[in-house]
Protein backbone atom coordinates (compact mmCIF):
# COMPACT_ATOMS: atom_id res chain seq x y z
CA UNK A 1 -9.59 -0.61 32.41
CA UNK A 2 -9.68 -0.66 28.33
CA UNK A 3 -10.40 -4.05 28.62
CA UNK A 4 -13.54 -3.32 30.90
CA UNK A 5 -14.31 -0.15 28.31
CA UNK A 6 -14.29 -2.77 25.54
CA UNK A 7 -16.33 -5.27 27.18
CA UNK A 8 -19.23 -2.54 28.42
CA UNK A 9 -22.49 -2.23 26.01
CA UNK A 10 -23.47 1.17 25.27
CA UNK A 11 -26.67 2.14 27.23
CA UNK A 12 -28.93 4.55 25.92
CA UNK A 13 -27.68 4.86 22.41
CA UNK A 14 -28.85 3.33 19.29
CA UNK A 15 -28.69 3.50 15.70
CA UNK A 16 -31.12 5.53 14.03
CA UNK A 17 -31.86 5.13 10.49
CA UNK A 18 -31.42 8.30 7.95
CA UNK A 19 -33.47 7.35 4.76
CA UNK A 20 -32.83 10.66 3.32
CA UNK A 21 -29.10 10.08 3.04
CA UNK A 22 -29.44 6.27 2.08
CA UNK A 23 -29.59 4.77 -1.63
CA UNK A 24 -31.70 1.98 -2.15
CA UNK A 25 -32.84 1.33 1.02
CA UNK A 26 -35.47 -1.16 0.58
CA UNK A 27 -32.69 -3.52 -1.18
CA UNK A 28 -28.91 -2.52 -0.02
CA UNK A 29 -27.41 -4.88 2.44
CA UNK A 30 -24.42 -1.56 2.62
CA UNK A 31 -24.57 0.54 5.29
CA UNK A 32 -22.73 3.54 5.87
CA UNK A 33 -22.79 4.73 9.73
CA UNK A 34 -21.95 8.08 11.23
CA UNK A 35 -20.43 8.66 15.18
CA UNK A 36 -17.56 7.69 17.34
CA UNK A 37 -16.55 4.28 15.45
CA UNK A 38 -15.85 3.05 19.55
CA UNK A 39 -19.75 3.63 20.25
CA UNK A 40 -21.08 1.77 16.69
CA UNK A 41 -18.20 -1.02 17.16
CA UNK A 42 -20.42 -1.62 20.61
CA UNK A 43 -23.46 -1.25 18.92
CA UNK A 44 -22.97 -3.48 15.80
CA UNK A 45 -21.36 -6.53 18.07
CA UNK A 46 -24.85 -7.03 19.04
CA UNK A 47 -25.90 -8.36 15.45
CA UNK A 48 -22.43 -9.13 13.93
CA UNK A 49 -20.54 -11.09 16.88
CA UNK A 50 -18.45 -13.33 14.34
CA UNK A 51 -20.20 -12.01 11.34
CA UNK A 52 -17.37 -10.25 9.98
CA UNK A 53 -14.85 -11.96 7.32
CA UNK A 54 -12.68 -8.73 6.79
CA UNK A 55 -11.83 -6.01 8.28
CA UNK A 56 -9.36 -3.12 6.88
CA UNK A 57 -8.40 0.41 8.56
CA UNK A 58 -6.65 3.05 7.78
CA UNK A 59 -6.41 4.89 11.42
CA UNK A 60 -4.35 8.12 12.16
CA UNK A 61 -0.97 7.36 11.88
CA UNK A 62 0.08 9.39 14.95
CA UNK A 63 3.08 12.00 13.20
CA UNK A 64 2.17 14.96 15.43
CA UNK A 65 -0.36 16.87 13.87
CA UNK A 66 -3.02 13.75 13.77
CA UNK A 67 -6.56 13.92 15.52
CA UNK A 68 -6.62 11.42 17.49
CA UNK A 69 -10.04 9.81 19.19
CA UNK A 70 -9.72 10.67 23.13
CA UNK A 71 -12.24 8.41 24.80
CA UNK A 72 -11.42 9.69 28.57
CA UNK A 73 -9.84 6.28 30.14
CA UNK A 74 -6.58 4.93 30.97
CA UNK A 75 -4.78 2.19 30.84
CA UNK A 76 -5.02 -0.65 33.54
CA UNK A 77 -1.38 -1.22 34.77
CA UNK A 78 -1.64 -4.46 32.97
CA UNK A 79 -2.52 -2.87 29.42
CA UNK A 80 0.52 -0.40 30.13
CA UNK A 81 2.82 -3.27 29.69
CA UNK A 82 1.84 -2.66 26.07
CA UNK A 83 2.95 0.90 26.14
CA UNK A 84 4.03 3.36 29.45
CA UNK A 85 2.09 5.85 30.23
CA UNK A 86 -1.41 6.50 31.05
CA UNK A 87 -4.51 8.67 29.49
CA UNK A 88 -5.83 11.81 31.02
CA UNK A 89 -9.13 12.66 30.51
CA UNK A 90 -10.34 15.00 28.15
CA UNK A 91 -13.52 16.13 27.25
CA UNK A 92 -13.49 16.73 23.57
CA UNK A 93 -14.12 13.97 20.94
CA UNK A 94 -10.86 13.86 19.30
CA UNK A 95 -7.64 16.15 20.21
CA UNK A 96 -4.45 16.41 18.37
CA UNK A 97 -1.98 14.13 19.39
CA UNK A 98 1.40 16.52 19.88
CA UNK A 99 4.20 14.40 19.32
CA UNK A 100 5.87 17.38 21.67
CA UNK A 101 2.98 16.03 24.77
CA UNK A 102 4.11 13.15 27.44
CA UNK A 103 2.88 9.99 26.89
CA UNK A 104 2.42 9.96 23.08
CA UNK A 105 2.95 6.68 22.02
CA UNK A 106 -0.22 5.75 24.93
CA UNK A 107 -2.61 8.12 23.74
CA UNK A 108 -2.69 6.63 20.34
CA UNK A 109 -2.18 3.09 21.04
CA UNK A 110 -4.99 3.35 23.88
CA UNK A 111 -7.28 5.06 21.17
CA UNK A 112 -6.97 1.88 19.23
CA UNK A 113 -6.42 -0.56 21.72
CA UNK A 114 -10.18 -0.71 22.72
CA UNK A 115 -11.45 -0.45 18.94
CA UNK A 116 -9.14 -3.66 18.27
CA UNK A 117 -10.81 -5.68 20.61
CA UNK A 118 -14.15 -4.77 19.81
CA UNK A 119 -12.87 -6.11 15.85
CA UNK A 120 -11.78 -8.64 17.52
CA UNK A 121 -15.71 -10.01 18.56
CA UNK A 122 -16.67 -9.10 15.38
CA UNK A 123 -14.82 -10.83 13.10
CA UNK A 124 -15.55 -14.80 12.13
CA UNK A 125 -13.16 -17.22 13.10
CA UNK A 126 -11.70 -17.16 9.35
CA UNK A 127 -12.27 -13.62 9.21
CA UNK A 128 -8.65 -11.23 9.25
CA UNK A 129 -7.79 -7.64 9.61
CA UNK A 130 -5.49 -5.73 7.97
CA UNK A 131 -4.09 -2.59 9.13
CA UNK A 132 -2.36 0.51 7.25
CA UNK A 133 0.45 2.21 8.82
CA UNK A 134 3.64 4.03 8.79
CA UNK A 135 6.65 3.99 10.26
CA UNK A 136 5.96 6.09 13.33
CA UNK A 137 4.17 3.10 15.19
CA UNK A 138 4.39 0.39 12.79
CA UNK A 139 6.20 -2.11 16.03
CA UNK A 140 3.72 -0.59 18.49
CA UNK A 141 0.98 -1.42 16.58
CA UNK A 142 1.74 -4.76 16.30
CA UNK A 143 3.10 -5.53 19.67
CA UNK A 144 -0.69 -4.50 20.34
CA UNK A 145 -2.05 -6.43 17.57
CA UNK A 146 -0.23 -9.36 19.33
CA UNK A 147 -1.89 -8.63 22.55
CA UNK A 148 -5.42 -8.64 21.35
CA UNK A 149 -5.13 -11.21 18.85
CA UNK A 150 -2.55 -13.52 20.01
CA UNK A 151 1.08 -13.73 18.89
CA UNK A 152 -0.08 -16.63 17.35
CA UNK A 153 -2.17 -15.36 14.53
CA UNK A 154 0.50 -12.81 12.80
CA UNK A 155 0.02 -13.25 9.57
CA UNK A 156 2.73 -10.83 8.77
CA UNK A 157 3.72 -7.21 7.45
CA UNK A 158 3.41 -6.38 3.62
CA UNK A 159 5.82 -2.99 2.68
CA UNK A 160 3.65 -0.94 -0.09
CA UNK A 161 5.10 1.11 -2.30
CA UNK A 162 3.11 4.05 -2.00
CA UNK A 163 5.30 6.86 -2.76
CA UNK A 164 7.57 5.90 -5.73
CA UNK A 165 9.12 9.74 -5.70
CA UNK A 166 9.70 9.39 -2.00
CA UNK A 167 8.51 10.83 1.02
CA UNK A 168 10.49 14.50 2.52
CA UNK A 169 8.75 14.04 5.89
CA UNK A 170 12.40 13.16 7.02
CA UNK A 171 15.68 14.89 6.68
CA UNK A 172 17.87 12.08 6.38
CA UNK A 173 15.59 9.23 4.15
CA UNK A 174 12.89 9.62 1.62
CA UNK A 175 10.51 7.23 2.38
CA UNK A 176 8.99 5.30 -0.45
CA UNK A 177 7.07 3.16 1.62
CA UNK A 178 4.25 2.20 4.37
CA UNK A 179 3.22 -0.77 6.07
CA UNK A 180 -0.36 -3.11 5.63
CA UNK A 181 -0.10 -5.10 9.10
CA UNK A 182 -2.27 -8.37 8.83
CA UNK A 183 -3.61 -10.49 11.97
CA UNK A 184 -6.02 -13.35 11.81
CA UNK A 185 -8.98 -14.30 14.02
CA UNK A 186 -7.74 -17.82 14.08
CA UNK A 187 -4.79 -18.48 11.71
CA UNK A 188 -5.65 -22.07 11.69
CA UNK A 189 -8.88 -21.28 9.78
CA UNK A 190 -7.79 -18.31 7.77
CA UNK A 191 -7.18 -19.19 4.27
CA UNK A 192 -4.89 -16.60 2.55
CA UNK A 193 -5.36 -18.08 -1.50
CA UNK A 194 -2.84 -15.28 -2.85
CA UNK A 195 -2.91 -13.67 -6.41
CA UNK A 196 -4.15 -14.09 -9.47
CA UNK A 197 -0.87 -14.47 -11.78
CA UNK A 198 0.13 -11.52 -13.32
CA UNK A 199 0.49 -10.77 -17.19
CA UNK A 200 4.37 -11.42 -16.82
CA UNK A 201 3.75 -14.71 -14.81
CA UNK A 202 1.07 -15.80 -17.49
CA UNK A 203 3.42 -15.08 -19.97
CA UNK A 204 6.04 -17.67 -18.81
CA UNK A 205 3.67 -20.29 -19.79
CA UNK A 206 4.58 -20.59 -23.66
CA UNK A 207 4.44 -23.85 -24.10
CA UNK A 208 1.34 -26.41 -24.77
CA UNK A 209 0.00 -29.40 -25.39
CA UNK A 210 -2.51 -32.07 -24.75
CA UNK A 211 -2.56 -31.04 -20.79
CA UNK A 212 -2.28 -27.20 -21.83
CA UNK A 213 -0.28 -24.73 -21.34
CA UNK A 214 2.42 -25.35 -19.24
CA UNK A 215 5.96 -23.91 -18.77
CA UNK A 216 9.39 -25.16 -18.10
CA UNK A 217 11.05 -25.95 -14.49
CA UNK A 218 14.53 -27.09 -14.14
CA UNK A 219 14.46 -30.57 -12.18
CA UNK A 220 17.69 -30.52 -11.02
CA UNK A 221 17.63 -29.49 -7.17
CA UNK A 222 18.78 -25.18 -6.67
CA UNK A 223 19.68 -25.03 -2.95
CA UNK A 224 18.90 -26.46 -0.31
CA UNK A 225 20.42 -30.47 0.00
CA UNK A 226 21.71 -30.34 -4.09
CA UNK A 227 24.77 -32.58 -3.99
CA UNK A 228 25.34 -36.13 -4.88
CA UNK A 229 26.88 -36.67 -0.89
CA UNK A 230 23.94 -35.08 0.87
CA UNK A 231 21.10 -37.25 -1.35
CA UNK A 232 22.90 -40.03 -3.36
CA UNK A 233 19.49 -41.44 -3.39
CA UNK A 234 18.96 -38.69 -5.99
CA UNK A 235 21.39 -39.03 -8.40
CA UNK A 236 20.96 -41.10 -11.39
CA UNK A 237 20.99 -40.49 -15.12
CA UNK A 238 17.76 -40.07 -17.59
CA UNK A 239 17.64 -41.09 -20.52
CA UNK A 240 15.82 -38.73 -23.73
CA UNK A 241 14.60 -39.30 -26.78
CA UNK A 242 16.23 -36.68 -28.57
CA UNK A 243 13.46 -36.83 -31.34
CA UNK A 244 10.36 -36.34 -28.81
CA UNK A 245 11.68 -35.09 -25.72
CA UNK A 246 10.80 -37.98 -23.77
CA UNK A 247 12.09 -39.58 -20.72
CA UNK A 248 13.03 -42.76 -20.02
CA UNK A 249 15.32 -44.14 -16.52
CA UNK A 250 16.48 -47.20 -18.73
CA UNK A 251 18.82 -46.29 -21.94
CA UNK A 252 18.01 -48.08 -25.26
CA UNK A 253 17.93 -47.79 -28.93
CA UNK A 254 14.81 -45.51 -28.23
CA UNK A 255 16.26 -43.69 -25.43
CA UNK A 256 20.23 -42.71 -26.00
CA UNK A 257 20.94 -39.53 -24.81
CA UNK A 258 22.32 -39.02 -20.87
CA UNK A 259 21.12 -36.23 -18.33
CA UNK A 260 23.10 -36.12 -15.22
CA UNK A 261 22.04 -33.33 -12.21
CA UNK A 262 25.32 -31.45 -12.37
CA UNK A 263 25.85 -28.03 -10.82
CA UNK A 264 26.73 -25.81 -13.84
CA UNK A 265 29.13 -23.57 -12.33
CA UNK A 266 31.56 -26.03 -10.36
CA UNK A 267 30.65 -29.06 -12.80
CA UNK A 268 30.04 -30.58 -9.00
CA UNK A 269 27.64 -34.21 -8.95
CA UNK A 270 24.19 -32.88 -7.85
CA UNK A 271 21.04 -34.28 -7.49
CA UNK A 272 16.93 -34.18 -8.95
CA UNK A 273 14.22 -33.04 -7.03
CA UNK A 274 12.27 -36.14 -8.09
CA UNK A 275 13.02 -39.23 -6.81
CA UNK A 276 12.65 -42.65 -9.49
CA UNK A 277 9.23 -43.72 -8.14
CA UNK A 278 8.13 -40.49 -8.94
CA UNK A 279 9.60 -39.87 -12.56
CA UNK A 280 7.93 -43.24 -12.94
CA UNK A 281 4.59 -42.09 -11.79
CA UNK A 282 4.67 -38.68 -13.44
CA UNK A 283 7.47 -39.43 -16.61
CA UNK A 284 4.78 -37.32 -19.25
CA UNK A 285 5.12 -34.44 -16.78
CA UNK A 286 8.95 -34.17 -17.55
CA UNK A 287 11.08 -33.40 -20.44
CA UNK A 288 14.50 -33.26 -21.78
CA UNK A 289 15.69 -30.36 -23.65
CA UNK A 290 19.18 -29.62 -24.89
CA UNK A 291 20.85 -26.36 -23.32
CA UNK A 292 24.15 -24.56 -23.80
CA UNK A 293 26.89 -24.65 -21.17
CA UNK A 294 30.39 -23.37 -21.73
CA UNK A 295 29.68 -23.31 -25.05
CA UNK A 296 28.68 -26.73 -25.64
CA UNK A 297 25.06 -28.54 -25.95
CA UNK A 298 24.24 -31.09 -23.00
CA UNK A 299 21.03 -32.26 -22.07
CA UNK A 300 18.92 -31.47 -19.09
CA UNK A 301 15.75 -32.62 -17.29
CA UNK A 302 12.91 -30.28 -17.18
CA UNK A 303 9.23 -30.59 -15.18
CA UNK A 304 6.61 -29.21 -17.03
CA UNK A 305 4.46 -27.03 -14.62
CA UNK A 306 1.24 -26.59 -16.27
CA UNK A 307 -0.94 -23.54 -16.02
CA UNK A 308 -4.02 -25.04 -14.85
CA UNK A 309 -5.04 -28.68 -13.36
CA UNK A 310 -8.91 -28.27 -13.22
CA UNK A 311 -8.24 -24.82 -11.17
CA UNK A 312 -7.11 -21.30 -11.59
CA UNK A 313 -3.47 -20.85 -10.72
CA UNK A 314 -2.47 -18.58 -8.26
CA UNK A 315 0.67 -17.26 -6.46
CA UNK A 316 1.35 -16.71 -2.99
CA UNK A 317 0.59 -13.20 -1.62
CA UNK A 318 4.07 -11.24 -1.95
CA UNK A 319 5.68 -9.01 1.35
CA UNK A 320 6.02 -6.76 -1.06
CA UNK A 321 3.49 -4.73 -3.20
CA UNK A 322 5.10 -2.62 -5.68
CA UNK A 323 2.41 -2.23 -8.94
CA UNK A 324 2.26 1.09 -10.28
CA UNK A 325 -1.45 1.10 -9.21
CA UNK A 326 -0.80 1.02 -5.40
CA UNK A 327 0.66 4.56 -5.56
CA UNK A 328 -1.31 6.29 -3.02
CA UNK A 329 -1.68 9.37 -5.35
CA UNK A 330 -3.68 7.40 -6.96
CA UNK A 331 -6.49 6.93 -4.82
CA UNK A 332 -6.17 11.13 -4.51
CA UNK A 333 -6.77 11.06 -8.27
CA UNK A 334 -9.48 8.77 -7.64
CA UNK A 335 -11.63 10.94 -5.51
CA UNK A 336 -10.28 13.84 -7.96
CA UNK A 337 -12.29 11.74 -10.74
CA UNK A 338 -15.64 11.23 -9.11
CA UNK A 339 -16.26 14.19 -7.33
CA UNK A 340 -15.29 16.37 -10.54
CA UNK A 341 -12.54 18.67 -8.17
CA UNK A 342 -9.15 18.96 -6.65
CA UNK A 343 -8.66 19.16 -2.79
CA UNK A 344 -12.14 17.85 -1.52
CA UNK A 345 -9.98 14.73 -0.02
CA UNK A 346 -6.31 14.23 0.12
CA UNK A 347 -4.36 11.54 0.92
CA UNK A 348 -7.41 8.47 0.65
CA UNK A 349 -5.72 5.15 0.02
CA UNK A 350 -6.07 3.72 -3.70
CA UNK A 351 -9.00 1.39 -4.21
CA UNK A 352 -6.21 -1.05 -5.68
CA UNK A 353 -4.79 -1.60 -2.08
CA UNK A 354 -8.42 -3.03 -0.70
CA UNK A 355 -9.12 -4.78 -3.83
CA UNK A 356 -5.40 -6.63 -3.42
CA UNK A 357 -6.29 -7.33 0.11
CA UNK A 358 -9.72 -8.94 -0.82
CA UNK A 359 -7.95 -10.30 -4.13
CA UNK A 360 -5.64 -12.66 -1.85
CA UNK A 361 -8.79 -13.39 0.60
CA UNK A 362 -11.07 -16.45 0.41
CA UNK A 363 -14.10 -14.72 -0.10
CA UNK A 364 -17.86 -15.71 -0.50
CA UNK A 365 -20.72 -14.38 -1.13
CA UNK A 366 -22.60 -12.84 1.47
CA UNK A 367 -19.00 -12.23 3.40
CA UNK A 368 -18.72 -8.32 4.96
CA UNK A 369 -16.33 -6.15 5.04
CA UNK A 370 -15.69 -3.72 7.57
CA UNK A 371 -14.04 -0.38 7.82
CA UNK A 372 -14.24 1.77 10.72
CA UNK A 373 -11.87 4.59 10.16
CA UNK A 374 -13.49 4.78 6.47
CA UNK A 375 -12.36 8.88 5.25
CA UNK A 376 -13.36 9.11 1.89
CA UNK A 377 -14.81 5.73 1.64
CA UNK A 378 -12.31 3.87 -0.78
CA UNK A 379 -13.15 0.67 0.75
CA UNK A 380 -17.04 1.02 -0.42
CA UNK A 381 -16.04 1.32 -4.06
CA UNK A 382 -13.28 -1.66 -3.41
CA UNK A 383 -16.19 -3.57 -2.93
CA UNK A 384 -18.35 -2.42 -5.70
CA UNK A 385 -15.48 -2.97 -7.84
CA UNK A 386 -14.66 -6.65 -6.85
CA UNK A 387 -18.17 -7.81 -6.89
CA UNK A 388 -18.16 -6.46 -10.62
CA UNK A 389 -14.73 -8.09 -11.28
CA UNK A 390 -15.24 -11.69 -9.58
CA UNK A 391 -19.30 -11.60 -10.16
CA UNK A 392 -19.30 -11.67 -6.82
CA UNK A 393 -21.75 -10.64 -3.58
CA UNK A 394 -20.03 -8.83 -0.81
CA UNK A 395 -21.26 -6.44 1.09
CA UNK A 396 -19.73 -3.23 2.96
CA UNK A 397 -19.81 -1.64 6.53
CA UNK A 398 -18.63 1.68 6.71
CA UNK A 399 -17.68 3.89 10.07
CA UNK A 400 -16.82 7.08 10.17
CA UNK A 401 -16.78 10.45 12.43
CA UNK A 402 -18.57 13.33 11.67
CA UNK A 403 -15.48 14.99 11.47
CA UNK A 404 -16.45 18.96 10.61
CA UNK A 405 -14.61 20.39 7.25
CA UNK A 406 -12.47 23.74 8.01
CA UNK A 407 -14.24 26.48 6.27
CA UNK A 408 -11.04 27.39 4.77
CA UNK A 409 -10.86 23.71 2.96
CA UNK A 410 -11.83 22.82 -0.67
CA UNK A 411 -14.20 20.25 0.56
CA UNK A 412 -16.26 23.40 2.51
CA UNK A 413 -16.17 25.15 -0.48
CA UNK A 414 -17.45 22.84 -2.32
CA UNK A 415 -20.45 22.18 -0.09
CA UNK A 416 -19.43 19.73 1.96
CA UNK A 417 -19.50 20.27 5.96
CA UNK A 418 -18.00 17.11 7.26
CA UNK A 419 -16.38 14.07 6.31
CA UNK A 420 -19.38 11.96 6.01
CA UNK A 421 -20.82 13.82 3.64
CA UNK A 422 -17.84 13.52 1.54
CA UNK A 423 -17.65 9.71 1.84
CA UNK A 424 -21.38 8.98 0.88
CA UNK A 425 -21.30 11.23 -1.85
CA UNK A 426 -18.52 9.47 -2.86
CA UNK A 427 -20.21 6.13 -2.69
CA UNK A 428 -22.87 7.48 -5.17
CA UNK A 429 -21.15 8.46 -7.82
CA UNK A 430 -19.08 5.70 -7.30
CA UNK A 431 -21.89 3.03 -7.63
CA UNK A 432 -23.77 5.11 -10.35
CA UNK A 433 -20.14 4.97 -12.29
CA UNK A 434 -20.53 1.07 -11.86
CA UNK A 435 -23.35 0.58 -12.65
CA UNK A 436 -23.62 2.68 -15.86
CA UNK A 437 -20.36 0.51 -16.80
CA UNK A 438 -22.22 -2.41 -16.19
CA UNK A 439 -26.02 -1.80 -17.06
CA UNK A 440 -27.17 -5.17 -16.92
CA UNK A 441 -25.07 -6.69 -13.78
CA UNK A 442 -26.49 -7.66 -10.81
CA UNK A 443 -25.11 -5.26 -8.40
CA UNK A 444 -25.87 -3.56 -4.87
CA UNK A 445 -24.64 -0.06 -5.16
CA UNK A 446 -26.73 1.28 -2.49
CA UNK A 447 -26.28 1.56 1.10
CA UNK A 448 -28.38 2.52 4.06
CA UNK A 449 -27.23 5.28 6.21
CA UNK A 450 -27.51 5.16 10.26
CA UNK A 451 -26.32 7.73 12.68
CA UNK A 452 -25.56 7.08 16.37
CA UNK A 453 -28.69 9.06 18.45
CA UNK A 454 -29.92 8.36 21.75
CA UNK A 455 -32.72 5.86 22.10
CA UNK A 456 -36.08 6.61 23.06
CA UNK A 457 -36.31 3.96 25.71
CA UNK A 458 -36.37 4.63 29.09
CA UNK A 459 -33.41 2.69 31.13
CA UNK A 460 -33.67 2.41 34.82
């Protein structure tokens, strides 16, 4: 049945445009949309099928005390494979999600399972989605990730760091940690380019010359097939010029001084990651440098691995994110910052996080991103932020529930009634911050604002 709720258009409903609310309307590609983000995923697959390139969400973690979007279906018996248990119906938008009620686990998982494959149409075949979550349903999630978007197109989990002091939600463990859960469309035409390197890897690179700066890799083989009996093929001595470095296969007059592969710490025969052919093809690419071992100066065989050949260098995207910037109190402070007061939003996720996510992304301009549990709107500046740092052209989607403010909360008090409200303000000050950073960049910090409304046309 989710799978039928998924598939069904929404009749009678539309999006209806709310210039008073939007910023630079007549020029913003943004948009910022208000309702149930089930209803607007239905509504925006009519114009985005495949137009999305990334999608990131933050949804309710499910610890007990979460609302929870009740959409009054169950489970076909074939979906409850996924989970046990089935929905009742409910009337009321969203319901907290007792972790003391039966069928816990379903009522959250079905909640997303429909939303997922709605993402699912949206995004573009090299498009991915990335997924924060905890530990209470980080395996549910994605065995469900799995069955929307194939088993095949795990990308993979990435641990964040987001609570260096730890976490007392349990007695026995302080959790220092949550979970960024990453699927593809297609993983055959996803391309994940990684990192920029970071001030520590750039700093490796100390050495330079004609090719630039490059820095030092041992060429004898660590792990893996290293000794002389596995790859005799790949033992042999090289010569150096002890004046210039150099590297010769042949010893001479020119070239006297002997590098063997041996294994330092059982003196064992070993072996080169380069075979002859290549230190023939690639010899100015190598170099020999005297080290110490046990006390005593022998020669070794080094590669030099420049820092750039014609293209930036990056590293591979890490499982584990650790920077000092990703801790979540950060993106609390964030808020904090921009809206000039404590307690209007707690708990929104650091705009580092989206900005690594995009950082490690093949990205072009034009691409969308997509967030349809949005909060405070983090992933709005993100953007605004990355198109500044890469002098780039992305453009946002943001969904998110009216979700009414307790009149007891700082965000009431403040003025603000519901969560919207909060997120587009939010968006404002964030692009006005931008921008008066940046006075003469090229940069859409507006968005247009659309609210889910029923349409005036008649259906049959």
């Amino acid at each position: 049945m989710q799978k039928r709720i998924a598939q069904e258009d929404v009749i009678g409903r539309t999006l209806k445009f709310i210039p008073e609310d939007s910023k630079d309307a007549d020029t913003t590609e943004n948009l910022y949309i208000e309702g149930d983000n089930l209803e607007v995923l239905k509504l925006l697959r009519q114009n985005y099928y495949g137009a999305i390139k990334m999608i990131y969400i933050d949804p309710p973690y499910n610890t007990g005390n979460d609302f929870v979007y009740n959409d009054s279906f169950e489970m076909s018996e074939s979906e409850s494979n996924i989970v046990e248990g089935t929905i009742s119906v409910v009337g009321e938008k969203y319901v907290i999600n007792s972790a003391s009620t039966n069928k816990y686990h379903a009522k959250w998982l079905s909640m997303l399972y429909s939303r997922l494959k709605i993402a699912k149409d949206l995004l573009s075949d090299d498009g991915i989605i990335s997924i924060s979550i905890d530990e209470h349903e980080f395996e549910n999630l994605i065995k469900l990730c799995k069955e929307v978007f194939g088993e095949q197109n795990y990308i993979g989990s990435i641990v964040v760091k987001s609570n260096p002091r730890g976490s007392m939600s349990t007695a026995e463990l302080a959790s220092l940690h949550e979970y960024l859960v990453l699927f593809a469309k297609s993983r055959n035409d996803v391309n994940i380019i990684g990192h920029a390197l970071s001030e520590n890897m750039l700093s490796e690179y100390k050495y330079e010359d004609a090719g630039g700066k490059y820095r030092l890799l041992g060429l004898r083989m660590r792990g893996g097939f290293w000794r002389r009996s596995e790859r005799p093929n790949l033992y042999f001595p090289i010569y150096v010029n002890p004046n210039t470095g150099g590297v010769s296969l042949k010893k001479n007059y020119e070239f006297p001084e002997e590098a063997l592969p041996i294994q330092p710490s059982t003196m064992e025969d070993g072996t080169w990651r380069w075979s002859k052919d290549k230190i023939l093809l690639n010899s100015d690419q190598i170099i020999g440098r005297q080290v110490s071992r046990q006390g005593e100066l022998e020669w070794d065989i080094f590669q030099k691995d420049y820092l750039s050949r014609g293209e930036t260098r990056r590293t591979k995207a890490k499982s584990i994110w650790d920077e000092s910037e990703i801790n979540y109190q950060n993106g609390t402070e964030e808020v904090k910052r921009l809206l000039g007061k404590a307690g209007v939003f707690d708990y929104s996720k650091p705009v580092f996080l989206i900005k690594q996510i995009m950082n490690m992304l093949d990205l072009n301009n034009g691409d969308i991103v997509l967030d349809f549990f949005s909060g405070a709107a983090t992933t709005a500046q993100a953007v605004f932020e990355y198109n500044i740092e890469n002098n780039a052209q992305l453009f946002f989607g943001l969904v998110q529930l009216p979700e009414l403010c307790d009149e007891k909360t700082e965000a009431y008090k403040s003025g603000y009634t519901n969560i919207c409200e909060i997120g587009k303000e939010r968006i404002r000050r964030a692009g006005d911050k931008i921008k008066s950073e940046h006075p003469d960049a090229d940069i859409d910090i507006g968005f247009k604002v659309f609210r889910t409304a029923d349409t005036n046309i008649k259906w049959n």
